[in-house]
Structures are given as C-alpha cells and as structure tokens.
PDB file of N, CA and C in Angstrom:
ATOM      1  N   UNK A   1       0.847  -1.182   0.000  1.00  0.00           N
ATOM      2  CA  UNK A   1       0.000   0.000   0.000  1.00  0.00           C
ATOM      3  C   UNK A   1       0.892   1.245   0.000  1.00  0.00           C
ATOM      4  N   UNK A   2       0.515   2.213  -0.681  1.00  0.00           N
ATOM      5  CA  UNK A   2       1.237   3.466  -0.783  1.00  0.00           C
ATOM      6  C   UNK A   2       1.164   4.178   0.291  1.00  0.00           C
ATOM      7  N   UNK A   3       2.103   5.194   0.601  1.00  0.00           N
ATOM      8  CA  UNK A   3       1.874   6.041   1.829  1.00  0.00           C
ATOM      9  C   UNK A   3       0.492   6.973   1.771  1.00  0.00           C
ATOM     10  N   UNK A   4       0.685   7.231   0.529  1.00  0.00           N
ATOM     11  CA  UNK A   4      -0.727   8.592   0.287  1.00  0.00           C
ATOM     12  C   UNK A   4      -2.024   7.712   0.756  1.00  0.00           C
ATOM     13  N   UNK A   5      -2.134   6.595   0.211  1.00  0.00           N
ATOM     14  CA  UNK A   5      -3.277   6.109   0.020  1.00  0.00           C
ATOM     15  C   UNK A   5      -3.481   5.646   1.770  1.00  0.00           C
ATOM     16  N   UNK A   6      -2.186   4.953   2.768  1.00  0.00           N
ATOM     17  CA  UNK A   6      -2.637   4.539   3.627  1.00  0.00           C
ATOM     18  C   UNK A   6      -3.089   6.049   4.497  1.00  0.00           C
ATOM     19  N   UNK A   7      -2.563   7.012   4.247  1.00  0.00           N
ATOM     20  CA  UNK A   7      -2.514   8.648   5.092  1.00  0.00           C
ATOM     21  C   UNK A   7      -4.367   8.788   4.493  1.00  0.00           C
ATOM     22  N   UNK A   8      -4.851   8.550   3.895  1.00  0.00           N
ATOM     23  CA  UNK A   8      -6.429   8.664   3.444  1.00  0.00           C
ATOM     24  C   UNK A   8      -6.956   7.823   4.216  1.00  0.00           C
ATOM     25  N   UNK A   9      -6.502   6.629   4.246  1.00  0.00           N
ATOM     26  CA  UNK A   9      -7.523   5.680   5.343  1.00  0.00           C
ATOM     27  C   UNK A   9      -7.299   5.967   6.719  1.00  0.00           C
ATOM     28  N   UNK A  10      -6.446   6.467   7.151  1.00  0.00           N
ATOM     29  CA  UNK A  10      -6.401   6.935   8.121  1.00  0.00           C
ATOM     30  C   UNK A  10      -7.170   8.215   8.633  1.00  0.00           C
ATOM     31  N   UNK A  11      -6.692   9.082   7.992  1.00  0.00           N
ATOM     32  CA  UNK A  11      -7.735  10.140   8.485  1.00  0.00           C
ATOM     33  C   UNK A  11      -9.383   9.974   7.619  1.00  0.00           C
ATOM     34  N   UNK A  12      -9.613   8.971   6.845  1.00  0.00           N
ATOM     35  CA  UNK A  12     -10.895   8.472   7.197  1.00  0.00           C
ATOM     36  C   UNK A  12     -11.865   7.977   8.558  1.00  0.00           C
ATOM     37  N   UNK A  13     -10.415   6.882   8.838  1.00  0.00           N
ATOM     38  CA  UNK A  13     -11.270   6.794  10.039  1.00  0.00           C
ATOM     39  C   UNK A  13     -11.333   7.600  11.104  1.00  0.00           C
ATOM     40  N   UNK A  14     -10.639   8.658  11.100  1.00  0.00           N
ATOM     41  CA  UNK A  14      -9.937   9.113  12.278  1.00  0.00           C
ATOM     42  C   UNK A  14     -12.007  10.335  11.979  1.00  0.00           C
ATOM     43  N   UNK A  15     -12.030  10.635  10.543  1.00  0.00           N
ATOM     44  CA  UNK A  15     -13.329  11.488  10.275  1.00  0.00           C
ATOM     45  C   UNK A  15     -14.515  11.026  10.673  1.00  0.00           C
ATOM     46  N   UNK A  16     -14.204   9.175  10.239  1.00  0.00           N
ATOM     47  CA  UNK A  16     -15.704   8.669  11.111  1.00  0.00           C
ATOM     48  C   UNK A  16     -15.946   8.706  12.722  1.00  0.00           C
ATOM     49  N   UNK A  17     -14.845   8.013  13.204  1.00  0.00           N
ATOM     50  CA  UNK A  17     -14.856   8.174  14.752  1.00  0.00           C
ATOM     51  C   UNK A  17     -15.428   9.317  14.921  1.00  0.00           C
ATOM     52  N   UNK A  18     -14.656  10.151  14.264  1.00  0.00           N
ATOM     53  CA  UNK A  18     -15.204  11.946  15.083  1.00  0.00           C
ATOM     54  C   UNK A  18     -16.496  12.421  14.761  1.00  0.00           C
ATOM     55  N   UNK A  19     -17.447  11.901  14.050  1.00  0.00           N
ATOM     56  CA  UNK A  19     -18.640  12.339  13.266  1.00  0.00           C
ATOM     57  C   UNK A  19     -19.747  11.267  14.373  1.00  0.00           C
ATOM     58  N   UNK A  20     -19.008  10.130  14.462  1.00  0.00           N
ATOM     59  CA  UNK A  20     -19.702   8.868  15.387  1.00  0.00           C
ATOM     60  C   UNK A  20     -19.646   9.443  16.801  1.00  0.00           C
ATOM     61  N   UNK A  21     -18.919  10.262  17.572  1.00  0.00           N
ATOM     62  CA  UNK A  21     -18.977  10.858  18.448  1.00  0.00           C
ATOM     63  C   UNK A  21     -19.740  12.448  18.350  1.00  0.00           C
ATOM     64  N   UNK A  22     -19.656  12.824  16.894  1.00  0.00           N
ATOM     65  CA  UNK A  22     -20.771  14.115  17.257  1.00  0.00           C
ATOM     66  C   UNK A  22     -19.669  15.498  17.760  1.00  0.00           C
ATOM     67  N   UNK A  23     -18.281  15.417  16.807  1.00  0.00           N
ATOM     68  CA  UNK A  23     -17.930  16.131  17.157  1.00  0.00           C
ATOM     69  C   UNK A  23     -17.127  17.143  16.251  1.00  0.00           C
ATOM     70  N   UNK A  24     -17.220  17.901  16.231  1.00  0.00           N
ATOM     71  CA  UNK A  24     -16.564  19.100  15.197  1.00  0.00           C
ATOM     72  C   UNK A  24     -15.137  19.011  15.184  1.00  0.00           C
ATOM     73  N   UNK A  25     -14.471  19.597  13.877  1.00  0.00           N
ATOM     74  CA  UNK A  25     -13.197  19.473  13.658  1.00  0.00           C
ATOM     75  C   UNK A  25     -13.062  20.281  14.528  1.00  0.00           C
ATOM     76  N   UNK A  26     -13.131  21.461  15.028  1.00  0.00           N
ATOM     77  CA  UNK A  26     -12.740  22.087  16.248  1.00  0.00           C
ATOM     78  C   UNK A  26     -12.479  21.650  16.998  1.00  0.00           C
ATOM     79  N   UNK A  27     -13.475  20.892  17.594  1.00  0.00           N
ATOM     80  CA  UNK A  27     -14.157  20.120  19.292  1.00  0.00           C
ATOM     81  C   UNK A  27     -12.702  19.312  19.346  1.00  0.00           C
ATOM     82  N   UNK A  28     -12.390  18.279  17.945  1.00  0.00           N
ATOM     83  CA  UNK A  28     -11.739  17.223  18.501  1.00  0.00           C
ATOM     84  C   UNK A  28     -10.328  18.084  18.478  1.00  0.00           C
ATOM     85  N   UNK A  29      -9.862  19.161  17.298  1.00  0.00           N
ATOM     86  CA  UNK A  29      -8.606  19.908  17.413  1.00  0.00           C
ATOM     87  C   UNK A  29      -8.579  20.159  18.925  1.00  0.00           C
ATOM     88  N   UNK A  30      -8.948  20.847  19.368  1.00  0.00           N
ATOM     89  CA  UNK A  30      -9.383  21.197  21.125  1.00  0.00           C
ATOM     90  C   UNK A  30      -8.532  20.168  21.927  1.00  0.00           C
ATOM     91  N   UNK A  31      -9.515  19.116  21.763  1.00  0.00           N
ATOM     92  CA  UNK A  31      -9.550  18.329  22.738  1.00  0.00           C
ATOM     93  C   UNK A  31      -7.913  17.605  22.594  1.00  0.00           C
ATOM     94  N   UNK A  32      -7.672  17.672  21.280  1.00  0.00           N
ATOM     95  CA  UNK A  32      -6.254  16.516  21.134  1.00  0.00           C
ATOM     96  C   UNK A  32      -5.153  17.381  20.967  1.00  0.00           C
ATOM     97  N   UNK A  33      -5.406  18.959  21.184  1.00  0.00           N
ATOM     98  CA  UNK A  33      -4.337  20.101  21.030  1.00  0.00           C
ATOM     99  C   UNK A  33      -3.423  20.129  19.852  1.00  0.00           C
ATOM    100  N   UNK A  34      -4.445  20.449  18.974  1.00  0.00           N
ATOM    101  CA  UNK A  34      -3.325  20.167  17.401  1.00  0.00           C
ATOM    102  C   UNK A  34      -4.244  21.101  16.857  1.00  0.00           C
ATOM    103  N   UNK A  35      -3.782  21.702  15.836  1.00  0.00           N
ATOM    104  CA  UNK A  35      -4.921  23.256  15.658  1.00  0.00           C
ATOM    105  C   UNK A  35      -5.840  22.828  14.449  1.00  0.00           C
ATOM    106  N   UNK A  36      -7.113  23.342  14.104  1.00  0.00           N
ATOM    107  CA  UNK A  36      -7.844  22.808  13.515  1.00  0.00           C
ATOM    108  C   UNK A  36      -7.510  22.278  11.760  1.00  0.00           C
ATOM    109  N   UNK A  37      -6.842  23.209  11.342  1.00  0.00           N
ATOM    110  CA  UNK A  37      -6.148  22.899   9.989  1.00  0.00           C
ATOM    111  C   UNK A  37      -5.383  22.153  10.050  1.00  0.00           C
ATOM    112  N   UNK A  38      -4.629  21.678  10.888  1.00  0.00           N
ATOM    113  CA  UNK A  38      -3.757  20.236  10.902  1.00  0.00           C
ATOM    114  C   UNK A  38      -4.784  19.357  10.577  1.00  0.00           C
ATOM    115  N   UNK A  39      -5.345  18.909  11.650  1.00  0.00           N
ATOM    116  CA  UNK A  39      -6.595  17.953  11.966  1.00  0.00           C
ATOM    117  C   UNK A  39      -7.459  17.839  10.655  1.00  0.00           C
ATOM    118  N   UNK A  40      -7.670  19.068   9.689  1.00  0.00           N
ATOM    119  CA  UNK A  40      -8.422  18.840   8.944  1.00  0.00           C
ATOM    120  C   UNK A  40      -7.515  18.213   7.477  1.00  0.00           C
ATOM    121  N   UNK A  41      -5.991  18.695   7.485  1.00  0.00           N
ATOM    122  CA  UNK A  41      -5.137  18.157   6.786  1.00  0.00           C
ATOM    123  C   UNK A  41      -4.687  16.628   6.573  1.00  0.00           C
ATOM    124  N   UNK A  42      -4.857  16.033   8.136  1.00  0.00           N
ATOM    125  CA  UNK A  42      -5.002  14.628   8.571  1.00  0.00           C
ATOM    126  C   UNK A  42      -6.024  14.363   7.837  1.00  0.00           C
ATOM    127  N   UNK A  43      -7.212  14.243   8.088  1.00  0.00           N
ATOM    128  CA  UNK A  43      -8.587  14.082   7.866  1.00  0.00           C
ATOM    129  C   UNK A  43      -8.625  13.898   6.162  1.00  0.00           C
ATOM    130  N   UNK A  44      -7.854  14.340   5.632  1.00  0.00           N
ATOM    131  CA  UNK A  44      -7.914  14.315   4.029  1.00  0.00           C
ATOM    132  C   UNK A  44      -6.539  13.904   3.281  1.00  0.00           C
ATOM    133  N   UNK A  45      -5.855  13.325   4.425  1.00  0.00           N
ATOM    134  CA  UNK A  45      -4.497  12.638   3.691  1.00  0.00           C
ATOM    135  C   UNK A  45      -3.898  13.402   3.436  1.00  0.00           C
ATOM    136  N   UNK A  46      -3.610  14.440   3.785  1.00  0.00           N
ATOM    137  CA  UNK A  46      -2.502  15.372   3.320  1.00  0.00           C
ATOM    138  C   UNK A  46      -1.404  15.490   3.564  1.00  0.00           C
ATOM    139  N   UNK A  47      -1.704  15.166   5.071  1.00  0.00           N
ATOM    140  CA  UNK A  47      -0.770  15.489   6.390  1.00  0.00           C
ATOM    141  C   UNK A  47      -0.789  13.825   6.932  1.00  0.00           C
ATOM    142  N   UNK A  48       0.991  13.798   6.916  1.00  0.00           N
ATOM    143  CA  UNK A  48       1.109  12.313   8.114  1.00  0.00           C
ATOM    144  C   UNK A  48       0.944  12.946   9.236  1.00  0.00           C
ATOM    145  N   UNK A  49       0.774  12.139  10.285  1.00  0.00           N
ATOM    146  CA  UNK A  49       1.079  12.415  11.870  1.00  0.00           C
ATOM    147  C   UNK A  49       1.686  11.115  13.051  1.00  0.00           C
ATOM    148  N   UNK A  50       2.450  12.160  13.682  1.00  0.00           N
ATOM    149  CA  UNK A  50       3.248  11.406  14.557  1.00  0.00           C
ATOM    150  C   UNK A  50       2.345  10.712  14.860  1.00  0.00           C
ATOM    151  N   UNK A  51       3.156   9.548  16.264  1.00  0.00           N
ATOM    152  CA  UNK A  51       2.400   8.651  17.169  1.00  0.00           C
ATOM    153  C   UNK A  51       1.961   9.334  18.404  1.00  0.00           C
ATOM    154  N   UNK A  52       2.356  10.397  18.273  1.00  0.00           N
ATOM    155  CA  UNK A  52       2.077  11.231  19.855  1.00  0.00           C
ATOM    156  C   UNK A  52       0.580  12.082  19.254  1.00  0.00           C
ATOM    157  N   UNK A  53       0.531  12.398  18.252  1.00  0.00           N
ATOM    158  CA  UNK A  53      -0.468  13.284  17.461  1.00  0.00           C
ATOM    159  C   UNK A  53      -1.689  12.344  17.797  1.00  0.00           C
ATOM    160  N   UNK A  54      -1.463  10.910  17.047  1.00  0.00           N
ATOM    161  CA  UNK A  54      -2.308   9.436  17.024  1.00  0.00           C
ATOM    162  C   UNK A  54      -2.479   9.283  18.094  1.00  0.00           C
ATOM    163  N   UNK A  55      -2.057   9.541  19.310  1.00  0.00           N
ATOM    164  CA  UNK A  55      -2.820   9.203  20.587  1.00  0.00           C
ATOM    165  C   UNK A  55      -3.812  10.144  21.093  1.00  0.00           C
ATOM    166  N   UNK A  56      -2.750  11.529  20.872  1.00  0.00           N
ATOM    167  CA  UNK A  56      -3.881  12.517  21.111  1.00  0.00           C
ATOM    168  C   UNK A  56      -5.002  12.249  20.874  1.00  0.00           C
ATOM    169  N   UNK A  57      -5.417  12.361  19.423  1.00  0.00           N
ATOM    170  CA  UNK A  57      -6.498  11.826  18.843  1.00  0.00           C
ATOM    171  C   UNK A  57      -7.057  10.906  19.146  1.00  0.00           C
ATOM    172  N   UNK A  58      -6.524   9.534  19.382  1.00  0.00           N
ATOM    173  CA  UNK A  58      -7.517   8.057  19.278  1.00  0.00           C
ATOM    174  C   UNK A  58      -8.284   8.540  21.043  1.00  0.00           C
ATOM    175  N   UNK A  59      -7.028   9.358  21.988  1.00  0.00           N
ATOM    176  CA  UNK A  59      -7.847   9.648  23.438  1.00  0.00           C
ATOM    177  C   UNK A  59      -8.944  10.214  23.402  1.00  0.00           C
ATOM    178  N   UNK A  60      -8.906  11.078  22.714  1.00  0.00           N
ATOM    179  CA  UNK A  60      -9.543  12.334  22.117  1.00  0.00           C
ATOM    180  C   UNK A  60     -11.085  11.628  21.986  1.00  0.00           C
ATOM    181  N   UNK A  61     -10.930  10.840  20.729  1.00  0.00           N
ATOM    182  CA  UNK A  61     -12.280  10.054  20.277  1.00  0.00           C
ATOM    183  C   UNK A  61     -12.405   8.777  21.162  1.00  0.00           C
ATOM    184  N   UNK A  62     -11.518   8.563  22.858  1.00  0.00           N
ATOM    185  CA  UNK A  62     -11.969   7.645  23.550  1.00  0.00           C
ATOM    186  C   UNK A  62     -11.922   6.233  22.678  1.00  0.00           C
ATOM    187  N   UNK A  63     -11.038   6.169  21.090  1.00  0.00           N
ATOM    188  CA  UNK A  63     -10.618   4.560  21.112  1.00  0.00           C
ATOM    189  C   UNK A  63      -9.534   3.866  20.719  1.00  0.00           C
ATOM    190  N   UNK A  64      -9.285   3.128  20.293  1.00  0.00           N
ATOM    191  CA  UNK A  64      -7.427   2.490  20.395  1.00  0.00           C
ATOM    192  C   UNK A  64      -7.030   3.356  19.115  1.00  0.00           C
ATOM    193  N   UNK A  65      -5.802   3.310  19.109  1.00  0.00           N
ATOM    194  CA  UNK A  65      -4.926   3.601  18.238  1.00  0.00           C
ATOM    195  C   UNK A  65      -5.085   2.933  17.262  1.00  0.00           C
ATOM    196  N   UNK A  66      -4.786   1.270  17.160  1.00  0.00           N
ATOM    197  CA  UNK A  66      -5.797  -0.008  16.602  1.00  0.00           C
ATOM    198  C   UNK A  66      -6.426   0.591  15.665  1.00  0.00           C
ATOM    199  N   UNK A  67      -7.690   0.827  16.245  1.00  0.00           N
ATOM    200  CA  UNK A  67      -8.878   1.049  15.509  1.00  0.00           C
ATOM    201  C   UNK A  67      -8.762   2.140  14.324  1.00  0.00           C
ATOM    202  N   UNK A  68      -7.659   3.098  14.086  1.00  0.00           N
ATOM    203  CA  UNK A  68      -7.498   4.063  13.503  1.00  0.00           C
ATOM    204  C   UNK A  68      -6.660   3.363  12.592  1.00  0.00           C
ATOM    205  N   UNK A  69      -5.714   2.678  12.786  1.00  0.00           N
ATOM    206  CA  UNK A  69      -4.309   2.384  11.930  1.00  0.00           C
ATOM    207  C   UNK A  69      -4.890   0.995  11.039  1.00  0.00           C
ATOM    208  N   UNK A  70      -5.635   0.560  11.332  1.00  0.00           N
ATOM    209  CA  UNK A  70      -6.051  -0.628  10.822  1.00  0.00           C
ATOM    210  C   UNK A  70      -7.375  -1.503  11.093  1.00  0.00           C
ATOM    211  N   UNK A  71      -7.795  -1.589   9.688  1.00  0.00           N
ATOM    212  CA  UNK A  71      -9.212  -1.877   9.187  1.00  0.00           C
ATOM    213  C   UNK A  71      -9.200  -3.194  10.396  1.00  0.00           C
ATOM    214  N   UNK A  72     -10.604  -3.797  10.320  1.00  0.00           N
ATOM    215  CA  UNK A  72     -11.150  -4.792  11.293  1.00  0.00           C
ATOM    216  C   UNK A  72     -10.801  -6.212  10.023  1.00  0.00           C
TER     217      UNK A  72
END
C-alpha cells in the first residue's frame, strides 16, 4: 500500500470516529491540542502524523490507536 493512500484511510477513520462521536473538527482539534487545519489536513491525507499526534487523537475520540491504523 502506498503512503498517500494509507494517510487517506487513516484520516478516514480518524473522520468517522469523530462524526460517530458528534464532534466538530474544532471540538476534537481542542480536545487533542493540534490546531484545527492540521486535523483537517489529517482528515484528508494530506498530512502524516506522529504517534504522539495518534494518541492525542484516538484519546480524544476515547478509542485504540488499533482502531485508527487498521481496518477490522
């Protein structure tokens, strides 16, 4: 798998979680302290992100890291 393509599934899921929780690109920028244009850069494959970023986040949306990095 290519990097671009896996950086899309990622901040796919990272878009569903956050939509499944009911929460604005703001809310979750906020909450995981990364400013909203990052988050939305993630969110559309643009942008890689660290593992420290990926926790923020998976805490953020309350679920594993797992669940973000790789399909079921």
């Amino acid at each position: 798998m290519q990097k671009s393509t896996f950086l899309v599934l990622i901040g796919r899921r990272i878009a569903q979680a956050r939509a499944d929780k009911g929460y604005s690109q703001a809310m979750l920028a906020e909450k995981a302290n990364i400013s909203v244009s990052h988050l939305s850069n993630i969110e559309r494959g643009r942008k890689s992100l660290s593992a420290e970023v990926l926790l923020r986040i998976a805490e953020a949306l309350q679920v594993s890291a797992d669940s973000i990095l790789f399909t079921d």
